[in-house]
PDB file of N, CA and C in Angstrom:
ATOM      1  N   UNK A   1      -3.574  -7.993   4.128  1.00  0.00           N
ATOM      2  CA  UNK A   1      -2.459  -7.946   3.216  1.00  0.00           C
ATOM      3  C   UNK A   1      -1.253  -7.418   3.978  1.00  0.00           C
ATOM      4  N   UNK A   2      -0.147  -7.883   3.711  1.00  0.00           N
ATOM      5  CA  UNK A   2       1.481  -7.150   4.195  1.00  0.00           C
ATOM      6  C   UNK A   2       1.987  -6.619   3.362  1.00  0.00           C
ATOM      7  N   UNK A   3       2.819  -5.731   3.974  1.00  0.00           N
ATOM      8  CA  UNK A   3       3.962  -5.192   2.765  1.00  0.00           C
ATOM      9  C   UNK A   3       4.856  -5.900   2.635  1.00  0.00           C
ATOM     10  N   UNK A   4       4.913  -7.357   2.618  1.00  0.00           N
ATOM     11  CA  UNK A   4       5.470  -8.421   1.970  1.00  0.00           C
ATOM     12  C   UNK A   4       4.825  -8.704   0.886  1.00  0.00           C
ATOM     13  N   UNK A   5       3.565  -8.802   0.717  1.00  0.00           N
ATOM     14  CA  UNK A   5       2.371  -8.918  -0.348  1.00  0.00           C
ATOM     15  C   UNK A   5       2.864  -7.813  -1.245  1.00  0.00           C
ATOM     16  N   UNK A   6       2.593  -6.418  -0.888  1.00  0.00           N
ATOM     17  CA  UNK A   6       2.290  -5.711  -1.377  1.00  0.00           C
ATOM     18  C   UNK A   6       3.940  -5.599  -2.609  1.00  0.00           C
ATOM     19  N   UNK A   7       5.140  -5.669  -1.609  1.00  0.00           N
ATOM     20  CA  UNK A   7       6.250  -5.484  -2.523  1.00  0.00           C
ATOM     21  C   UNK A   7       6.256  -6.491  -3.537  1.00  0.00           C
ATOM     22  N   UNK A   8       5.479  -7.801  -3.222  1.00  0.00           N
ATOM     23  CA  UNK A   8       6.006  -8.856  -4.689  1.00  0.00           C
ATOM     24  C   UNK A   8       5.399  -8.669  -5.509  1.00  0.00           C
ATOM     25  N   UNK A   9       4.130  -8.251  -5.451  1.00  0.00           N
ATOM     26  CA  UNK A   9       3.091  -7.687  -6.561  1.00  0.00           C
ATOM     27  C   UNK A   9       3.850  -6.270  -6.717  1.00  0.00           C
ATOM     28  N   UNK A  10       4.588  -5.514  -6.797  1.00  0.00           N
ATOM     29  CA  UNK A  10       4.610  -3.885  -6.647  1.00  0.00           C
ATOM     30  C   UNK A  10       4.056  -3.486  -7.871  1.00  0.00           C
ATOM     31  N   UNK A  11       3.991  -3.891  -9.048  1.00  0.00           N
ATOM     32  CA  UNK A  11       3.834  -3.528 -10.206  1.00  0.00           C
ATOM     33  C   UNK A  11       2.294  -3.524 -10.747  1.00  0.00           C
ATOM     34  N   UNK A  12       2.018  -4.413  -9.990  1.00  0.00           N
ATOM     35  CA  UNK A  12      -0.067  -4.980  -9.644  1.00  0.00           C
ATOM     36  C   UNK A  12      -0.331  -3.935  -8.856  1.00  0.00           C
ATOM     37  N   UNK A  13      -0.213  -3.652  -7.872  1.00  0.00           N
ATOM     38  CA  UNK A  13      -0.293  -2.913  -6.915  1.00  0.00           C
ATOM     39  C   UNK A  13      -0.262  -1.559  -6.448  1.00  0.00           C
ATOM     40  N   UNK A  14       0.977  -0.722  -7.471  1.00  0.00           N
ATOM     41  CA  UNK A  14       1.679   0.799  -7.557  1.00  0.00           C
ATOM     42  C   UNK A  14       0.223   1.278  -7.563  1.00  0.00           C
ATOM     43  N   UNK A  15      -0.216   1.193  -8.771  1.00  0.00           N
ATOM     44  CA  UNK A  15      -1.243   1.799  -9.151  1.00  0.00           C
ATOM     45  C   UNK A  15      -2.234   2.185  -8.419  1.00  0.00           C
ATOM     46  N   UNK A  16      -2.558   0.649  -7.831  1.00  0.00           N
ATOM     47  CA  UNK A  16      -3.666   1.441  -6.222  1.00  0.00           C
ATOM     48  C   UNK A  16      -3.245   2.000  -4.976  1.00  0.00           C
ATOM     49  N   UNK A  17      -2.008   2.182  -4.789  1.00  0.00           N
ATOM     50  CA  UNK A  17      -1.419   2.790  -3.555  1.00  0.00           C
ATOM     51  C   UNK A  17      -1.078   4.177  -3.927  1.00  0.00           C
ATOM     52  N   UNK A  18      -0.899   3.966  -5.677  1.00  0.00           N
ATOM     53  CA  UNK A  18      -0.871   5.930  -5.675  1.00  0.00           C
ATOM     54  C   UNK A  18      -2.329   6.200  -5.569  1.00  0.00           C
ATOM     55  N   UNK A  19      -2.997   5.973  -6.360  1.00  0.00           N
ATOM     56  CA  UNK A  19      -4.305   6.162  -6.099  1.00  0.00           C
ATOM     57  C   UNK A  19      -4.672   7.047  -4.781  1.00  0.00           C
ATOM     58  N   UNK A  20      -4.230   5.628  -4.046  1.00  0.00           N
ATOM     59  CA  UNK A  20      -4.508   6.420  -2.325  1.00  0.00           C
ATOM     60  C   UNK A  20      -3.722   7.644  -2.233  1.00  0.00           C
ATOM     61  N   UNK A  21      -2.375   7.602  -2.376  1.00  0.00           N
ATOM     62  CA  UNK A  21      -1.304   9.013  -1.909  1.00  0.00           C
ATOM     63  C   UNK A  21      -0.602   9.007  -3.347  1.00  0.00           C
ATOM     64  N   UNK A  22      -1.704   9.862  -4.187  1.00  0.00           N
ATOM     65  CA  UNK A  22      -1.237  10.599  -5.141  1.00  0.00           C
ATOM     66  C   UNK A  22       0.216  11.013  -5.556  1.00  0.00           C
ATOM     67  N   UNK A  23       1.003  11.957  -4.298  1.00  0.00           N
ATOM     68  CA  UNK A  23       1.897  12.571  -4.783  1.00  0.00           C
ATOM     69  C   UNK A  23       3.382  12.302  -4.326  1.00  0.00           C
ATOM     70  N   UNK A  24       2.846  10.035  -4.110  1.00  0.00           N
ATOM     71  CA  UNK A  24       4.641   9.189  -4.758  1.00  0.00           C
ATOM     72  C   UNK A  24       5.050   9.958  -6.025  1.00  0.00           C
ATOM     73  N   UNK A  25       6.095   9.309  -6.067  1.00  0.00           N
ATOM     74  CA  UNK A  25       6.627   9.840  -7.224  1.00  0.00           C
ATOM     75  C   UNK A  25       7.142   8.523  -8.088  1.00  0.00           C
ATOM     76  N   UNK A  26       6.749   8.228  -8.872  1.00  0.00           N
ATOM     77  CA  UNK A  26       7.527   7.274  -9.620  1.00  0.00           C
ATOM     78  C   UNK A  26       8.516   6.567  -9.785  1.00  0.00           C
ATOM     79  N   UNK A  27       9.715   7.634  -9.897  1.00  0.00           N
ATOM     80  CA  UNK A  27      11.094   7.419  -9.639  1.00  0.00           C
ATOM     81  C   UNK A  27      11.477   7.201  -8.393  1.00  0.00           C
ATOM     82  N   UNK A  28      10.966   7.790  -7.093  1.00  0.00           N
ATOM     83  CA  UNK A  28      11.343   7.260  -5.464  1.00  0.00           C
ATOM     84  C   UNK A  28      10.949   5.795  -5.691  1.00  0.00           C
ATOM     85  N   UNK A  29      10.384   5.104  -6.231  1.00  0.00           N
ATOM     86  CA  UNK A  29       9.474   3.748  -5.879  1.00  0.00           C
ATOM     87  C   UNK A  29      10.529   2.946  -5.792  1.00  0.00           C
ATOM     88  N   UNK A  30      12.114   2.675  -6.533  1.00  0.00           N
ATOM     89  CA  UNK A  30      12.834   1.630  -6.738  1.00  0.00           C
ATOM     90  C   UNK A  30      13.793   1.492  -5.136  1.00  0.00           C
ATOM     91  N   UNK A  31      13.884   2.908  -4.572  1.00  0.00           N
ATOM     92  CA  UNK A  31      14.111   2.673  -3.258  1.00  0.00           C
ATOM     93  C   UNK A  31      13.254   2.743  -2.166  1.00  0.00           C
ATOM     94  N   UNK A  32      12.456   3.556  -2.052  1.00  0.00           N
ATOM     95  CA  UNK A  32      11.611   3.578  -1.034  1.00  0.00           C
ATOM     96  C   UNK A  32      10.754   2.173  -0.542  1.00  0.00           C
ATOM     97  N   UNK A  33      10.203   1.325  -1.786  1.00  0.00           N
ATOM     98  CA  UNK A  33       9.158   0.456  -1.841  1.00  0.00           C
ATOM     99  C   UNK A  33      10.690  -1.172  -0.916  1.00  0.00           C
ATOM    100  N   UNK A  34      11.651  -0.917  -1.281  1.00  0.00           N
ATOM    101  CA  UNK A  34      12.605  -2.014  -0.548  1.00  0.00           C
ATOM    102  C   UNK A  34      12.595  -2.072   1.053  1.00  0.00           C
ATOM    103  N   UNK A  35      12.452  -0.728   1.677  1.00  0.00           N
ATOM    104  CA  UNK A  35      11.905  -0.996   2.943  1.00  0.00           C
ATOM    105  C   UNK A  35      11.021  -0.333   3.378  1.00  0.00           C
ATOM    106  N   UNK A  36      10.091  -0.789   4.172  1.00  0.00           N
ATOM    107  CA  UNK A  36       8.847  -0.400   4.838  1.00  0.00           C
ATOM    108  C   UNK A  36       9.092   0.979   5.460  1.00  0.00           C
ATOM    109  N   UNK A  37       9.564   1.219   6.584  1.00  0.00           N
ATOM    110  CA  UNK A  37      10.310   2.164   7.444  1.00  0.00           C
ATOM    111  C   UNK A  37      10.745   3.482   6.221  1.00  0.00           C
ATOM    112  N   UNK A  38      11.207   2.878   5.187  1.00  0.00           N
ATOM    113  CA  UNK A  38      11.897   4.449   4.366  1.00  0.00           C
ATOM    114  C   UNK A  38      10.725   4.587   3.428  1.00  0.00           C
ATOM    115  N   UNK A  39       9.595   3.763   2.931  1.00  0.00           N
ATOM    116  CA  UNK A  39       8.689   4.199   2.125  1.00  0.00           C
ATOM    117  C   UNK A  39       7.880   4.800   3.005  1.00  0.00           C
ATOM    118  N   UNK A  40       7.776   4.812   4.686  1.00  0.00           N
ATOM    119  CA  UNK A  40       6.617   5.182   5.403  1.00  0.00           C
ATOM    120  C   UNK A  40       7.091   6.987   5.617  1.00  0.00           C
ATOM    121  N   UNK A  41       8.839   6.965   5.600  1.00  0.00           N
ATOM    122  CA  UNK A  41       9.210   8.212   5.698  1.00  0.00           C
ATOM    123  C   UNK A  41       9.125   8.939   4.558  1.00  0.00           C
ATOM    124  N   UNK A  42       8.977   8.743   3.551  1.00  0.00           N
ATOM    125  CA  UNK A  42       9.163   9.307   2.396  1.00  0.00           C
ATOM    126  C   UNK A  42       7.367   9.474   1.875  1.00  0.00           C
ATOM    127  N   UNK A  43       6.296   8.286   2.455  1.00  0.00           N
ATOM    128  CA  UNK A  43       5.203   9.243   2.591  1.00  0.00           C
ATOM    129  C   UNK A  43       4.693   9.786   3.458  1.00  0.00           C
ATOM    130  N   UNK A  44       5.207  10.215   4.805  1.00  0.00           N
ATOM    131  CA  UNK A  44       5.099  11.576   5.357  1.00  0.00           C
ATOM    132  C   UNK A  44       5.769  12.637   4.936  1.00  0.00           C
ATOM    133  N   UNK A  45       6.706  12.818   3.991  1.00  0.00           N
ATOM    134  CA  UNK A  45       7.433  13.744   3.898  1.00  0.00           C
ATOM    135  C   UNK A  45       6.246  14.265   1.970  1.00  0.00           C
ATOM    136  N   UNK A  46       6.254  13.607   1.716  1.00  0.00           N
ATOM    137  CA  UNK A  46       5.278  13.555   0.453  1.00  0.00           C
ATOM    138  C   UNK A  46       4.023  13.987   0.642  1.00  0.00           C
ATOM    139  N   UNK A  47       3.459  13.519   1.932  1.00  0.00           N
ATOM    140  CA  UNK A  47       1.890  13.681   1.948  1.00  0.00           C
ATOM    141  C   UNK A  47       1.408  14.559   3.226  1.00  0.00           C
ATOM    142  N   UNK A  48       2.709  15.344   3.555  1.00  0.00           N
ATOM    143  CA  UNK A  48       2.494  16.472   4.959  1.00  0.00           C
ATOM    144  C   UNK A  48       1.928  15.291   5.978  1.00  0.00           C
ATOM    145  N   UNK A  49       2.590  14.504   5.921  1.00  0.00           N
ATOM    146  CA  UNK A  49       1.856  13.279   7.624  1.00  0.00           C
ATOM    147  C   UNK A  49       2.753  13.194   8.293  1.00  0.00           C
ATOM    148  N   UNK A  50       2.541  13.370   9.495  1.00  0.00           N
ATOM    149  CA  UNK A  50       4.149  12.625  10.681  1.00  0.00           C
ATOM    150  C   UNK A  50       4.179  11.213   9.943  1.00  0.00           C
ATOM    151  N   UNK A  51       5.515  10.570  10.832  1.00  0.00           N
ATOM    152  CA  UNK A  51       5.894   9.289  10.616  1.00  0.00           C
ATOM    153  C   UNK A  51       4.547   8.575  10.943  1.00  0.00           C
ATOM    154  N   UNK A  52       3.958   8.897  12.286  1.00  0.00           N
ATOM    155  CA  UNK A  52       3.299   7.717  12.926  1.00  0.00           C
ATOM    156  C   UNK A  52       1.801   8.276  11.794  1.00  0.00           C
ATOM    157  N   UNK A  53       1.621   9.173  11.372  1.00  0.00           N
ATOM    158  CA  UNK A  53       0.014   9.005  10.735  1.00  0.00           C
ATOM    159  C   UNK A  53       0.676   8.230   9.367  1.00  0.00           C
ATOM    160  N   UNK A  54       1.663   8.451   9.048  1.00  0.00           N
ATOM    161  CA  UNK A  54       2.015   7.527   7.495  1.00  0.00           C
ATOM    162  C   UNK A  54       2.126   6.041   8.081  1.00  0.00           C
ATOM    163  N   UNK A  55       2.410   5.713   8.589  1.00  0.00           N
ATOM    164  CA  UNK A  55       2.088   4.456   9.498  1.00  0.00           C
ATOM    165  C   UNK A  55       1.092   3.694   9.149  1.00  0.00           C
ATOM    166  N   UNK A  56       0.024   4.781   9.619  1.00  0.00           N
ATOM    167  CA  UNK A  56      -1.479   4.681  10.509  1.00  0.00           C
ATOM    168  C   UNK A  56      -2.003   4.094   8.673  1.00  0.00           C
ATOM    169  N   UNK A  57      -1.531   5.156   7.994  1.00  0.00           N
ATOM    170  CA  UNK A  57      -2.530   5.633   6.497  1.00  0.00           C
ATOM    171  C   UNK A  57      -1.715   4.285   6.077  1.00  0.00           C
ATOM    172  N   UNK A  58      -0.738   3.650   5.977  1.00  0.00           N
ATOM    173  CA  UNK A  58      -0.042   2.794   5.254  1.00  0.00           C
ATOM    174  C   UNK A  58      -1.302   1.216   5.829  1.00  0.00           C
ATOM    175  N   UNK A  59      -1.174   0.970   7.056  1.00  0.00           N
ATOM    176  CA  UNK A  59      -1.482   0.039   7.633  1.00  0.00           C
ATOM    177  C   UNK A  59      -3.088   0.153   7.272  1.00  0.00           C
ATOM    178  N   UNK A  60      -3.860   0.995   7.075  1.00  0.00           N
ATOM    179  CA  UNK A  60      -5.008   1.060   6.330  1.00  0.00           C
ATOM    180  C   UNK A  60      -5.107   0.822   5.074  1.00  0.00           C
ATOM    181  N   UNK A  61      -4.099   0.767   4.756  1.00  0.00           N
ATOM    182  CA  UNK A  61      -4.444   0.995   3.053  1.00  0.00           C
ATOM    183  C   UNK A  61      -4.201  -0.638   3.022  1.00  0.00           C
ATOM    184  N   UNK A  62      -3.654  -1.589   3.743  1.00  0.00           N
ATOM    185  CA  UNK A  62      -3.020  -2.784   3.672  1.00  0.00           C
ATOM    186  C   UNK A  62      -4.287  -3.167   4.153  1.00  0.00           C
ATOM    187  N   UNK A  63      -5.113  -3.050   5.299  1.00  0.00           N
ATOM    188  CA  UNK A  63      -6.150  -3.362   6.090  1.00  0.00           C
ATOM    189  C   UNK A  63      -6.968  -3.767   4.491  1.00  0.00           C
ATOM    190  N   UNK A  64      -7.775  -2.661   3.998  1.00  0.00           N
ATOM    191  CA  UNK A  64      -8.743  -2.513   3.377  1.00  0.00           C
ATOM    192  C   UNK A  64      -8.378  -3.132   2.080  1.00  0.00           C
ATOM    193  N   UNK A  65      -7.048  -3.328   1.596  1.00  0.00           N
ATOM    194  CA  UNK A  65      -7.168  -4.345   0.313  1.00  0.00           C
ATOM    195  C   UNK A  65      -7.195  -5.050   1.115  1.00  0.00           C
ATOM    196  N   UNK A  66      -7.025  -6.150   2.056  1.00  0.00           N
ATOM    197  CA  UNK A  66      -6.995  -7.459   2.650  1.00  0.00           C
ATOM    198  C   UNK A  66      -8.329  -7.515   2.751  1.00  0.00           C
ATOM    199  N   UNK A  67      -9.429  -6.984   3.186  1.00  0.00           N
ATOM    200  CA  UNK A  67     -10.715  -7.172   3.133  1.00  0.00           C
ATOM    201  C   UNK A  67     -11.115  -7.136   1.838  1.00  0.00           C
ATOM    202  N   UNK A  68     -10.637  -6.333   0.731  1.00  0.00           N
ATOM    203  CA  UNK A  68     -11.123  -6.331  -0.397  1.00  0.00           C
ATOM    204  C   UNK A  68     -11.251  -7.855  -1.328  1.00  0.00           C
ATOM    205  N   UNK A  69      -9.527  -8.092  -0.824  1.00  0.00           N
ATOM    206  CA  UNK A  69      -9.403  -9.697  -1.566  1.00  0.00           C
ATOM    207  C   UNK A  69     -10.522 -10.449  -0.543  1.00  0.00           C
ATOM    208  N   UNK A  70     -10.916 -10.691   0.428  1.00  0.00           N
ATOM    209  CA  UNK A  70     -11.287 -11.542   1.363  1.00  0.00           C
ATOM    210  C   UNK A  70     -13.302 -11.495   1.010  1.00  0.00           C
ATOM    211  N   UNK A  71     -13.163 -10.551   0.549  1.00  0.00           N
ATOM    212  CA  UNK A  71     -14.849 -10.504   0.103  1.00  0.00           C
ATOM    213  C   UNK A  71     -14.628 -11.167  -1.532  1.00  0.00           C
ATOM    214  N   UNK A  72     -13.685 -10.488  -2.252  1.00  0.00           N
ATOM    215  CA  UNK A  72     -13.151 -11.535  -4.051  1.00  0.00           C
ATOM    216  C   UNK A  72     -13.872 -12.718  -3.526  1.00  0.00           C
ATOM    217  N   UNK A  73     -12.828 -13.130  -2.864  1.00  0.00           N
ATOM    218  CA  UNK A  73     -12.480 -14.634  -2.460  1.00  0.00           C
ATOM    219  C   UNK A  73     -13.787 -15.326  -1.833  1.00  0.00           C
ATOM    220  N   UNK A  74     -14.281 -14.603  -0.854  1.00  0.00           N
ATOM    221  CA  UNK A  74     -15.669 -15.759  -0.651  1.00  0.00           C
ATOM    222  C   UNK A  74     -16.729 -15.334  -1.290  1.00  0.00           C
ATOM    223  N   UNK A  75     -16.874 -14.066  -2.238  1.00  0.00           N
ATOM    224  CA  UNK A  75     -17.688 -14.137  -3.501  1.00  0.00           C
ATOM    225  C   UNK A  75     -17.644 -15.455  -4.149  1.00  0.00           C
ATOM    226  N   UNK A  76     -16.255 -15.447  -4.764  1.00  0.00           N
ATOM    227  CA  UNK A  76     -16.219 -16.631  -5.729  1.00  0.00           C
ATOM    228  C   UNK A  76     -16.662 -17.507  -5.415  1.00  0.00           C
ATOM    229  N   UNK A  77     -16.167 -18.297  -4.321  1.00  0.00           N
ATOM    230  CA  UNK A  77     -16.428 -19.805  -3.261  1.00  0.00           C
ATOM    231  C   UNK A  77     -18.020 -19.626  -3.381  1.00  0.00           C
ATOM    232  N   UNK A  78     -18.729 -18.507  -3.082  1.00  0.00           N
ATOM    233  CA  UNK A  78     -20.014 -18.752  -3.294  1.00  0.00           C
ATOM    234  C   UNK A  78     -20.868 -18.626  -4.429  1.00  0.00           C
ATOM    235  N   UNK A  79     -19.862 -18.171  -5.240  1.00  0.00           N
ATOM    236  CA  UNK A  79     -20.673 -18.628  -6.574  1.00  0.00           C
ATOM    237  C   UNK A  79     -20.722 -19.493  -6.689  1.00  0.00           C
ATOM    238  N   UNK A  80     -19.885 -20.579  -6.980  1.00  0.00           N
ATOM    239  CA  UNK A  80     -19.179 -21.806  -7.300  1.00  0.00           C
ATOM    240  C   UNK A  80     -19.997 -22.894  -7.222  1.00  0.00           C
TER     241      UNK A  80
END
C-alpha cells in the first residue's frame, strides 16, 4: 500500500492508523495527512520517535496493510 492509497481512502483508513499511533489527534489530520513528510513529523513529535523511526513505523504500517489486502485478495480468488 502507499500513502497515495492511504490518503484517498483517509476516511476508510484513519481508523486503522490511529489504532496503530493512538495519540494523532483528530483535528491535526486535515493538514498533516496532505503531505507525507509533515504527517511523518508530526508523528514523531506525537509518538516520542525521531523523524527516521516515524518513517520506519509509517512504512510498516503501509507494508503490513499491503499484505493484509494481498492475502483478502487471493483468499477470495481461491474461494471462487
Amino acid at each position: 500500500m502507499t500513502w497515495s492509497d492511504l490518503t484517498m481512502n483517509w476516511g476508510e483508513w484513519f481508523a486503522r492508523i490511529k489504532h496503530r499511533f493512538p495519540n494523532l489527534d483528530d483535528g491535526a489530520m486535515p493538514f498533516a495527512k496532505t503531505d507525507r513528510a509533515r504527517f511523518e513529523a508530526y508523528l514523531a513529535d506525537t509518538h516520542d520517535l525521531t523523524l527516521n523511526e516515524a518513517r520506519e513505523e509509517l512504512d510498516d504500517f503501509l507494508f503490513v496493510e499491503q499484505l493484509a489486502r494481498e492475502a483478502f485478495d487471493f483468499r477470495a480468488r481461491s474461494e471462487a
